[in-house]
PDB file of N, CA and C in Angstrom:
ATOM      1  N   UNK A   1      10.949  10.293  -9.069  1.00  0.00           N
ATOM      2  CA  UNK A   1       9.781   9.560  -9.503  1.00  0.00           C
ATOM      3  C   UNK A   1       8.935   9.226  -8.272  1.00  0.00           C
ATOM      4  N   UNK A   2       7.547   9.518  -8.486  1.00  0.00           N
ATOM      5  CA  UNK A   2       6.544   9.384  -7.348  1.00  0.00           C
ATOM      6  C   UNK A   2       6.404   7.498  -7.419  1.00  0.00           C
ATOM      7  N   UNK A   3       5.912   7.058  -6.770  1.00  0.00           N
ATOM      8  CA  UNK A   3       5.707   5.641  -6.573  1.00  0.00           C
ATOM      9  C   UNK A   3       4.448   4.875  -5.866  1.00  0.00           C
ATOM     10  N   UNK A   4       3.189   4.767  -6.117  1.00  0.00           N
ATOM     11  CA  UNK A   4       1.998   4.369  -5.527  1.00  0.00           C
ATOM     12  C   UNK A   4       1.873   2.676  -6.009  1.00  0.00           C
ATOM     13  N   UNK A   5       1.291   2.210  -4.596  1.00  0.00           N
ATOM     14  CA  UNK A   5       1.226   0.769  -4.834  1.00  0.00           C
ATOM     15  C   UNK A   5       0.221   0.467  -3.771  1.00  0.00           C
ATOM     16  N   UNK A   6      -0.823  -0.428  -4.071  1.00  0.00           N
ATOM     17  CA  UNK A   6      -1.614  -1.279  -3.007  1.00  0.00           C
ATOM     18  C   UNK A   6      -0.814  -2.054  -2.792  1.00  0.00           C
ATOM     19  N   UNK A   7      -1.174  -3.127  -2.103  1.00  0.00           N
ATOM     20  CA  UNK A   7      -0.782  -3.972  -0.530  1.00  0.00           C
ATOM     21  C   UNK A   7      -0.214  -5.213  -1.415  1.00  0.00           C
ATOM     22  N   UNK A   8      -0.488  -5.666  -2.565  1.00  0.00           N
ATOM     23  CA  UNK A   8      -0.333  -6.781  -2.974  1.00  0.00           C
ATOM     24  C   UNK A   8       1.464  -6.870  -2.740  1.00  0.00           C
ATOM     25  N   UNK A   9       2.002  -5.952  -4.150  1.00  0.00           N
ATOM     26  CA  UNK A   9       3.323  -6.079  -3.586  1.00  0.00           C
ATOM     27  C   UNK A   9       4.439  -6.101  -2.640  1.00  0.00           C
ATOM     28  N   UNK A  10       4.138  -5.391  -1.863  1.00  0.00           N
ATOM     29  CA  UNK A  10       4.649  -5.391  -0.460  1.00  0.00           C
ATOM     30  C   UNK A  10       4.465  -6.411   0.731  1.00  0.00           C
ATOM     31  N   UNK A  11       3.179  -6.700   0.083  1.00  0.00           N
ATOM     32  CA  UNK A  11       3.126  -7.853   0.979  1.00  0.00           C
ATOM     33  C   UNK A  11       4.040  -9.223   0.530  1.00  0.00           C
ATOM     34  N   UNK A  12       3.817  -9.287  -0.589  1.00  0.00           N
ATOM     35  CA  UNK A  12       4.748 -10.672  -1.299  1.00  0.00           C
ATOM     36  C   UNK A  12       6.002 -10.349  -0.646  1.00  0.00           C
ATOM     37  N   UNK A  13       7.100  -8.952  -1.126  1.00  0.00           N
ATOM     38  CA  UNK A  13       8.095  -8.929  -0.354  1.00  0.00           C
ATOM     39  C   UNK A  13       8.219  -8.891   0.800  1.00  0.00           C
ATOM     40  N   UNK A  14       6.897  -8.547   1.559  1.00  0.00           N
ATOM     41  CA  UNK A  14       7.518  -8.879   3.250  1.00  0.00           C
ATOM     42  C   UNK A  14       7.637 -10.584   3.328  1.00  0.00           C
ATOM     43  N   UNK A  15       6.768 -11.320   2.608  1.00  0.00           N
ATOM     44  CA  UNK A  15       6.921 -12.973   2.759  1.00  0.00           C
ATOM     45  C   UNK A  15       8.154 -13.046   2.940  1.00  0.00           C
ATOM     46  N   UNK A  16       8.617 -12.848   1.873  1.00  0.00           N
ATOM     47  CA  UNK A  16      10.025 -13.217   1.282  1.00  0.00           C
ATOM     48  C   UNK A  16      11.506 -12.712   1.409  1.00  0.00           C
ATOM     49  N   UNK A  17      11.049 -11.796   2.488  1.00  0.00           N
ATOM     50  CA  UNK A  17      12.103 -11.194   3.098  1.00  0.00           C
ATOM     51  C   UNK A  17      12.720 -10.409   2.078  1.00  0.00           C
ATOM     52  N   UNK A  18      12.105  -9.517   1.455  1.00  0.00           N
ATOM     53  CA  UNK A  18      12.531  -8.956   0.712  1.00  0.00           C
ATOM     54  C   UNK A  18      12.106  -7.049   0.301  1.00  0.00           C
ATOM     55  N   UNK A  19      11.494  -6.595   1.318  1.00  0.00           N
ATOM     56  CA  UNK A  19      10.858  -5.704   1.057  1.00  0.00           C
ATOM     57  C   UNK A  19      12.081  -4.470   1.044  1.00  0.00           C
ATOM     58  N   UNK A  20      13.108  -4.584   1.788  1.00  0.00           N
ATOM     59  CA  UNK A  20      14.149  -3.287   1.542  1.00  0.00           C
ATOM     60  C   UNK A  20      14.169  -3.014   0.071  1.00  0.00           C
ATOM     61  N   UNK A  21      14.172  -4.247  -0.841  1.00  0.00           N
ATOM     62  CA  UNK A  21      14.550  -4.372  -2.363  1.00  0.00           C
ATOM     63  C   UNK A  21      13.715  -3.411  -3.083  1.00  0.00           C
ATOM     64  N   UNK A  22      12.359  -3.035  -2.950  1.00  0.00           N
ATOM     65  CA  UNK A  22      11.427  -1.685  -3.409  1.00  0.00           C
ATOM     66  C   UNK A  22      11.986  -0.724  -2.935  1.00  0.00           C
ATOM     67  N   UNK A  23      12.506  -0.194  -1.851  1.00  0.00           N
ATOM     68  CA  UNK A  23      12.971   0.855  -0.873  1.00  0.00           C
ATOM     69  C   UNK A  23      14.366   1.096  -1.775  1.00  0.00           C
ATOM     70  N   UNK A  24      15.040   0.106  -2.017  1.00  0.00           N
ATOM     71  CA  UNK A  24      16.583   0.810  -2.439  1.00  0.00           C
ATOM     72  C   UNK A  24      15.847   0.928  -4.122  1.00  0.00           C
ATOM     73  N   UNK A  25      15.064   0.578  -5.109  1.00  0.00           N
ATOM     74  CA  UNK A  25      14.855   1.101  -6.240  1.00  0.00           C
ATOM     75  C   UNK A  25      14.245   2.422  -6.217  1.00  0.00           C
ATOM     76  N   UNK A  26      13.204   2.615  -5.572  1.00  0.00           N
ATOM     77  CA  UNK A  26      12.177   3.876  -5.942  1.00  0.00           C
ATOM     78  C   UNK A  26      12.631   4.966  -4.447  1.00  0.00           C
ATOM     79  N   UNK A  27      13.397   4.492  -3.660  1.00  0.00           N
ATOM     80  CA  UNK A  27      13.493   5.431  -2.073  1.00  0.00           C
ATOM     81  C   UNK A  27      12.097   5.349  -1.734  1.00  0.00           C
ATOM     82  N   UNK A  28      11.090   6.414  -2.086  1.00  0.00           N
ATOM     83  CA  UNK A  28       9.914   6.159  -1.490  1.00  0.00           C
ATOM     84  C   UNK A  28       8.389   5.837  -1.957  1.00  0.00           C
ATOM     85  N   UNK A  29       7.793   5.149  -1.087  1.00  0.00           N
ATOM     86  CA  UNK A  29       6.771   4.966  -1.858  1.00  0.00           C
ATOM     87  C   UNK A  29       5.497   5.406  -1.271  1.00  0.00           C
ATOM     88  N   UNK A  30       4.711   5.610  -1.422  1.00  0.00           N
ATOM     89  CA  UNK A  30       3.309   6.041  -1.322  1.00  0.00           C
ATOM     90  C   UNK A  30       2.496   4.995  -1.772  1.00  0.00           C
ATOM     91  N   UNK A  31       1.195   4.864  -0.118  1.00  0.00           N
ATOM     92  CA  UNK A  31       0.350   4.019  -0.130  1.00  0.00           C
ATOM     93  C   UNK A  31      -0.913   4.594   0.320  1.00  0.00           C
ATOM     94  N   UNK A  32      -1.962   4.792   0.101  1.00  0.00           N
ATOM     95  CA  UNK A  32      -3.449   4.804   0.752  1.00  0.00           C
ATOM     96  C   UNK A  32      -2.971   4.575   1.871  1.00  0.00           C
ATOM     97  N   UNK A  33      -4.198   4.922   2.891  1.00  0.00           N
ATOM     98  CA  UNK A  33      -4.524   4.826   4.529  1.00  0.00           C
ATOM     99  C   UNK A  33      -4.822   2.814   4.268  1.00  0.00           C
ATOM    100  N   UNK A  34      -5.738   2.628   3.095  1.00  0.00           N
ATOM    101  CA  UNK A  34      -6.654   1.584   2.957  1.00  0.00           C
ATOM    102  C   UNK A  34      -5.472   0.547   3.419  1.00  0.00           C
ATOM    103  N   UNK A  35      -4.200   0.834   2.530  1.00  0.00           N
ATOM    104  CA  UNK A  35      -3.168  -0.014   2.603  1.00  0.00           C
ATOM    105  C   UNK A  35      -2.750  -0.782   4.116  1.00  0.00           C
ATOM    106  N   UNK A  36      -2.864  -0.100   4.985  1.00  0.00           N
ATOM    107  CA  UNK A  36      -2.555  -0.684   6.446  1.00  0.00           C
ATOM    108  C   UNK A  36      -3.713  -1.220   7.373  1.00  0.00           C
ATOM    109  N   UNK A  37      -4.970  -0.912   6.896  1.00  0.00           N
ATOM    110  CA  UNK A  37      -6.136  -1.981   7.097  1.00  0.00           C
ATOM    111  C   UNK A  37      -5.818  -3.147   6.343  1.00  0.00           C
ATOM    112  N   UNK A  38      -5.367  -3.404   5.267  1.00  0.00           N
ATOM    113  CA  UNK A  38      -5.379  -4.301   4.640  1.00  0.00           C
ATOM    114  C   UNK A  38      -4.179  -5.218   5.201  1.00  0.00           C
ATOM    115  N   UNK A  39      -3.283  -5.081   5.998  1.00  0.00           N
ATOM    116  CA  UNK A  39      -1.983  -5.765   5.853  1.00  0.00           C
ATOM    117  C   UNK A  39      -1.996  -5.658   7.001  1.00  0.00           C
ATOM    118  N   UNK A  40      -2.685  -5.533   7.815  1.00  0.00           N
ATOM    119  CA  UNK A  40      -3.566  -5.960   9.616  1.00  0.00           C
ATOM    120  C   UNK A  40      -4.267  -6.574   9.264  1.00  0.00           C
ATOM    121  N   UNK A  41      -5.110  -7.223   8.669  1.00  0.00           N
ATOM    122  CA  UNK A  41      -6.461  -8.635   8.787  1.00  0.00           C
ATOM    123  C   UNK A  41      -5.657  -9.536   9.642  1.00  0.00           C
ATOM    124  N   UNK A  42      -6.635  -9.990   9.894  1.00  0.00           N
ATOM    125  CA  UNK A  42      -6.408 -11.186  11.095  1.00  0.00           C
ATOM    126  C   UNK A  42      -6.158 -12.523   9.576  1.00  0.00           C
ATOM    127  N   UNK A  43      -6.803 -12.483   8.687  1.00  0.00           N
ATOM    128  CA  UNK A  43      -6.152 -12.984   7.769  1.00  0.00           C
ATOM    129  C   UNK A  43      -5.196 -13.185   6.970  1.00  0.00           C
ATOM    130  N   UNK A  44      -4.558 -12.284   7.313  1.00  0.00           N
ATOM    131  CA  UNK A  44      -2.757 -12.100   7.040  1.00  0.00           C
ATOM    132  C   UNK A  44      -2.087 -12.749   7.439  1.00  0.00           C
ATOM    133  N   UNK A  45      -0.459 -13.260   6.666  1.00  0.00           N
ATOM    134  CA  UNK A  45       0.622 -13.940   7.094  1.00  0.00           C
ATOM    135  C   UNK A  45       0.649 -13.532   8.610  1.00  0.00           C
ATOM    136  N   UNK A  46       1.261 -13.742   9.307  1.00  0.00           N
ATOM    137  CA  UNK A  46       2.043 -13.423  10.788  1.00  0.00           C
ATOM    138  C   UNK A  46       2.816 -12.480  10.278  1.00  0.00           C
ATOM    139  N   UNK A  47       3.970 -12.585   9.669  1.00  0.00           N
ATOM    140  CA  UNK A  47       4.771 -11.954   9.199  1.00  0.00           C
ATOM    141  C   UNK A  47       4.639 -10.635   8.645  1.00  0.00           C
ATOM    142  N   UNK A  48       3.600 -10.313   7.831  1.00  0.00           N
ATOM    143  CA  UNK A  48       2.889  -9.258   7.084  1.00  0.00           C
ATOM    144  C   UNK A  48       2.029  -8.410   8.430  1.00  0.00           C
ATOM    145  N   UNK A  49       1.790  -9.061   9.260  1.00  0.00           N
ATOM    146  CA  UNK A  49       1.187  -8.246  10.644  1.00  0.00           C
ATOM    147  C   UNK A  49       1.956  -7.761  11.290  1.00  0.00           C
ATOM    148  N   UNK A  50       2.920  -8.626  11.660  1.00  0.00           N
ATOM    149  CA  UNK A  50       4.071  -8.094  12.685  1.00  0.00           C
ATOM    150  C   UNK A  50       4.542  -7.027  11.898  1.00  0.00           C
ATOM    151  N   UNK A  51       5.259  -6.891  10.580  1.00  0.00           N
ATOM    152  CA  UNK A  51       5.514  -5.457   9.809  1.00  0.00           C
ATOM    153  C   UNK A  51       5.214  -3.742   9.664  1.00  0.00           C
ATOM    154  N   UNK A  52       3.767  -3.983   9.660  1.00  0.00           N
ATOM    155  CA  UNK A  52       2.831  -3.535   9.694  1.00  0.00           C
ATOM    156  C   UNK A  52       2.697  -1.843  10.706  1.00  0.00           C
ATOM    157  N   UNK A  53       2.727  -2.627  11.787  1.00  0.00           N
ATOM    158  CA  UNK A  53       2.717  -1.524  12.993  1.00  0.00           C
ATOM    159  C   UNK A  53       3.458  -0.514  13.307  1.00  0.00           C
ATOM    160  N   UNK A  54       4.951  -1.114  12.284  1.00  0.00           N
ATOM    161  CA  UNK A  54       5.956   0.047  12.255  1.00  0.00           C
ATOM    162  C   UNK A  54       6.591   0.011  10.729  1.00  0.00           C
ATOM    163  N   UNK A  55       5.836   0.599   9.859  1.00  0.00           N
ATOM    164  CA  UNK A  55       6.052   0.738   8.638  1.00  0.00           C
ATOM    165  C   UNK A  55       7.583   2.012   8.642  1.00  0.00           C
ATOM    166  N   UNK A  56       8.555   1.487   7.885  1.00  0.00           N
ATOM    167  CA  UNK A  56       9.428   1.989   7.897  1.00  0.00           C
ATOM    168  C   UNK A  56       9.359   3.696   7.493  1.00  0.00           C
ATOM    169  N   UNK A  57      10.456   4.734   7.332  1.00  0.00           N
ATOM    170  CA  UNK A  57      10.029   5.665   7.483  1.00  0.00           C
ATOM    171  C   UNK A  57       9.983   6.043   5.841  1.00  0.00           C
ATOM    172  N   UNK A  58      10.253   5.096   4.852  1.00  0.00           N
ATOM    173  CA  UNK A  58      10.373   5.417   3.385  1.00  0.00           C
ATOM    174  C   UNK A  58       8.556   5.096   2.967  1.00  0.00           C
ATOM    175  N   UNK A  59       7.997   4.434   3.576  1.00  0.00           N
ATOM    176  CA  UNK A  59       6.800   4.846   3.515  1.00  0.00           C
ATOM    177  C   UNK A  59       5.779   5.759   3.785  1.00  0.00           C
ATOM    178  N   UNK A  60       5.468   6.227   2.664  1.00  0.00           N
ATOM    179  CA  UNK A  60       4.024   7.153   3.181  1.00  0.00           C
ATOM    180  C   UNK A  60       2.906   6.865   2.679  1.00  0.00           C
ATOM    181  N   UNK A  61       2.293   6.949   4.527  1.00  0.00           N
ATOM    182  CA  UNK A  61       0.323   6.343   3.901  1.00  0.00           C
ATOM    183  C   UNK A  61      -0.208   7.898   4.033  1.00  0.00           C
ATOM    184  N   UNK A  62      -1.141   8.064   3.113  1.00  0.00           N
ATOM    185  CA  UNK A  62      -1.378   9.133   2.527  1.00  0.00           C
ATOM    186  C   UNK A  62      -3.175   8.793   2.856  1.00  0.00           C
ATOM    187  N   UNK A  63      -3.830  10.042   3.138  1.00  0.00           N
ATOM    188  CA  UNK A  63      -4.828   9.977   3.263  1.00  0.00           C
ATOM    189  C   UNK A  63      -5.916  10.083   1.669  1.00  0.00           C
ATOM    190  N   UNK A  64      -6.469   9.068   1.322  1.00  0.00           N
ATOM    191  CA  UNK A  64      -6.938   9.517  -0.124  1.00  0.00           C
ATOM    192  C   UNK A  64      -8.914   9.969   0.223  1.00  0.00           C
ATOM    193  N   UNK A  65      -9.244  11.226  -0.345  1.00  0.00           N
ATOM    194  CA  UNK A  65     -10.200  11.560  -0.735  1.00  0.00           C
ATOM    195  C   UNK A  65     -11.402  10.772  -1.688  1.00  0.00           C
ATOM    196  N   UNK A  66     -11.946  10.089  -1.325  1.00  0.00           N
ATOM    197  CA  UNK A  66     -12.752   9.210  -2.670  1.00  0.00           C
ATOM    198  C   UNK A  66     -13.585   9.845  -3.120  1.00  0.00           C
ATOM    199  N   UNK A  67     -13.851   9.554  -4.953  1.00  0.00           N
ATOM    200  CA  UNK A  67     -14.408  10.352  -5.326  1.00  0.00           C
ATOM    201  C   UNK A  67     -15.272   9.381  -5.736  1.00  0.00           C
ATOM    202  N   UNK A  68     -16.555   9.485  -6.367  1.00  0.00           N
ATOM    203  CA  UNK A  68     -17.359   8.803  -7.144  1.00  0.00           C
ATOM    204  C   UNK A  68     -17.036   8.405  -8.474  1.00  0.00           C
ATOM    205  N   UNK A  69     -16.839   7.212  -8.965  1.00  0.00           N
ATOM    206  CA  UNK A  69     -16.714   7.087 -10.444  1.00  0.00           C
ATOM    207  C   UNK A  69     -16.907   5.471 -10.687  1.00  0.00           C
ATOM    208  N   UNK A  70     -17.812   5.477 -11.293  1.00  0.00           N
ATOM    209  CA  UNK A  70     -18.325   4.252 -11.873  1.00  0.00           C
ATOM    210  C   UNK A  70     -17.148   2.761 -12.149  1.00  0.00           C
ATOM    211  N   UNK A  71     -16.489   3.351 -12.653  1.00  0.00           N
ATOM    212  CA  UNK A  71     -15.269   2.328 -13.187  1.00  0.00           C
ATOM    213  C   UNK A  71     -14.478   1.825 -12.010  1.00  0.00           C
ATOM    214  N   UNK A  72     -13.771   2.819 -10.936  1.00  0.00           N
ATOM    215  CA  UNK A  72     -13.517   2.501 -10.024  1.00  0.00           C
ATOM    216  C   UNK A  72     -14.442   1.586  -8.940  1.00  0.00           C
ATOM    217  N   UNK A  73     -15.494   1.855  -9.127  1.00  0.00           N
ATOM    218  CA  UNK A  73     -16.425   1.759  -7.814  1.00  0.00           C
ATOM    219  C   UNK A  73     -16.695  -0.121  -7.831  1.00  0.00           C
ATOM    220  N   UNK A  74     -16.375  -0.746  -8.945  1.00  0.00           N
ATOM    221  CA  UNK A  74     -16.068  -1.872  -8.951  1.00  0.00           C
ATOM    222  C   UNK A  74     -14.522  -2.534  -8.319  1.00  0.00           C
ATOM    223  N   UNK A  75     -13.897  -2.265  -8.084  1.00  0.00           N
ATOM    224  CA  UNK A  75     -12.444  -2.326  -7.532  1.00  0.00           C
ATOM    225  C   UNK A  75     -12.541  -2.076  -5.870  1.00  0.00           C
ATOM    226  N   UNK A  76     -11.502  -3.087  -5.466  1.00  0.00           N
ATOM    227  CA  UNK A  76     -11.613  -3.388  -4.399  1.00  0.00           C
ATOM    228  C   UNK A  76     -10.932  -2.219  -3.452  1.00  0.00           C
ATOM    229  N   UNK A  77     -11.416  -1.927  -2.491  1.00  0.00           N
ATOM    230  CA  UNK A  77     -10.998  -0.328  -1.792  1.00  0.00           C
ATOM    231  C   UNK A  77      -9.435   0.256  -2.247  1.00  0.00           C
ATOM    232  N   UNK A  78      -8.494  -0.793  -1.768  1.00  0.00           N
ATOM    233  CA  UNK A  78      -6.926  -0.514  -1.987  1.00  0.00           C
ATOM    234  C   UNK A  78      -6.520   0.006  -3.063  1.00  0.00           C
ATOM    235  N   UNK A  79      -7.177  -1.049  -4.382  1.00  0.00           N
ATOM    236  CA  UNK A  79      -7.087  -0.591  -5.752  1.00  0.00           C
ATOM    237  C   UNK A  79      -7.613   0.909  -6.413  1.00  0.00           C
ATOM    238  N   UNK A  80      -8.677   0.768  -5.432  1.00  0.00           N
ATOM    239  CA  UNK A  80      -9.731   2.307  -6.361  1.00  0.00           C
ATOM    240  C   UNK A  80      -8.487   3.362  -5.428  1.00  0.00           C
ATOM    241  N   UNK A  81      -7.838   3.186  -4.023  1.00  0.00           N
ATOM    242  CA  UNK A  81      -7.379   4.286  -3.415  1.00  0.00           C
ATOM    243  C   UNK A  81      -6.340   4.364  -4.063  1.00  0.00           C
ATOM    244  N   UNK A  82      -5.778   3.083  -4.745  1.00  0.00           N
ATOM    245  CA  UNK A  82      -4.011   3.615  -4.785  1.00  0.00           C
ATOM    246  C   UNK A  82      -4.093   4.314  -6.199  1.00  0.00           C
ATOM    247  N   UNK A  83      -4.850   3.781  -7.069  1.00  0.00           N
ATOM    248  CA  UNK A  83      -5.242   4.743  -8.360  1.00  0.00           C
ATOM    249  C   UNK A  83      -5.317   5.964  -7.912  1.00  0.00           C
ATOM    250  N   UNK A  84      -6.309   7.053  -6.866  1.00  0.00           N
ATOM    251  CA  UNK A  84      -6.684   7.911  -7.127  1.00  0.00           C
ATOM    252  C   UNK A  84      -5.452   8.591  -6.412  1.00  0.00           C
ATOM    253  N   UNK A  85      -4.803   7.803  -5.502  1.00  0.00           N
ATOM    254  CA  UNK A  85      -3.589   8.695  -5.129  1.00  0.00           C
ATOM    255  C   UNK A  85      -2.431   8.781  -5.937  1.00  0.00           C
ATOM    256  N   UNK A  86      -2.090   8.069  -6.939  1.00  0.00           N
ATOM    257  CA  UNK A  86      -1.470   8.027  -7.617  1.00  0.00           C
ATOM    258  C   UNK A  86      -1.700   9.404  -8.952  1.00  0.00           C
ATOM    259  N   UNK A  87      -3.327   9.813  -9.042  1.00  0.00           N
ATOM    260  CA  UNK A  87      -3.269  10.582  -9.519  1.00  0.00           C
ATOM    261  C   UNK A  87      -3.430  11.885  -9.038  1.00  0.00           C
ATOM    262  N   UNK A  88      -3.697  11.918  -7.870  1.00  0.00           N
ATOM    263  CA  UNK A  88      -3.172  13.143  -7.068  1.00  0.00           C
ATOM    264  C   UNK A  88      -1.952  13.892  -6.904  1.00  0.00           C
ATOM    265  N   UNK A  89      -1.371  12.975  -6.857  1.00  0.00           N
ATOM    266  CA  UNK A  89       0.384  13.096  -6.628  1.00  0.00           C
ATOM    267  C   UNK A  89       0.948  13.715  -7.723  1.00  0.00           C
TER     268      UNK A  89
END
């Protein structure tokens, strides 16, 4: 099973010390490029930054192609990317 996710979840489990817990259900997951701009802001936990720089190797950030589409184009970058990679995959 393929596995695409924006930043929201991962980030909660890095809070919480809990992020291996996605890794041992799905093995790997797939994220947008957008995903690791997002979880670097200077507005981020500490914790969620420090992570970040060395994303384990069960992750893959995937470069997504954007396409034009109305519905998406309201959604915030992460969201419109992890959709369209999700349907790439």
């Amino acid at each position: 099973m393929r596995v695409v996710t924006n930043s929201s979840p991962l980030c909660y489990l890095i809070l919480i010390d809990q992020i291996q817990l996605i890794h041992s259900i799905f093995k790997k997951i797939h994220v947008p490029e957008a995903f690791v701009s997002e979880l670097d802001d200077a507005g981020d936990p500490p914790e969620v930054r420090k992570w970040i720089p060395r994303p384990p190797e069960w992750l893959r950030v995937q470069k997504v192609l954007r396409e034009s589409d109305p519905q998406l184009d309201r959604l915030h970058v992460g969201e419109r990317d992890a959709i369209l990679l999700a349907h790439w995959l």
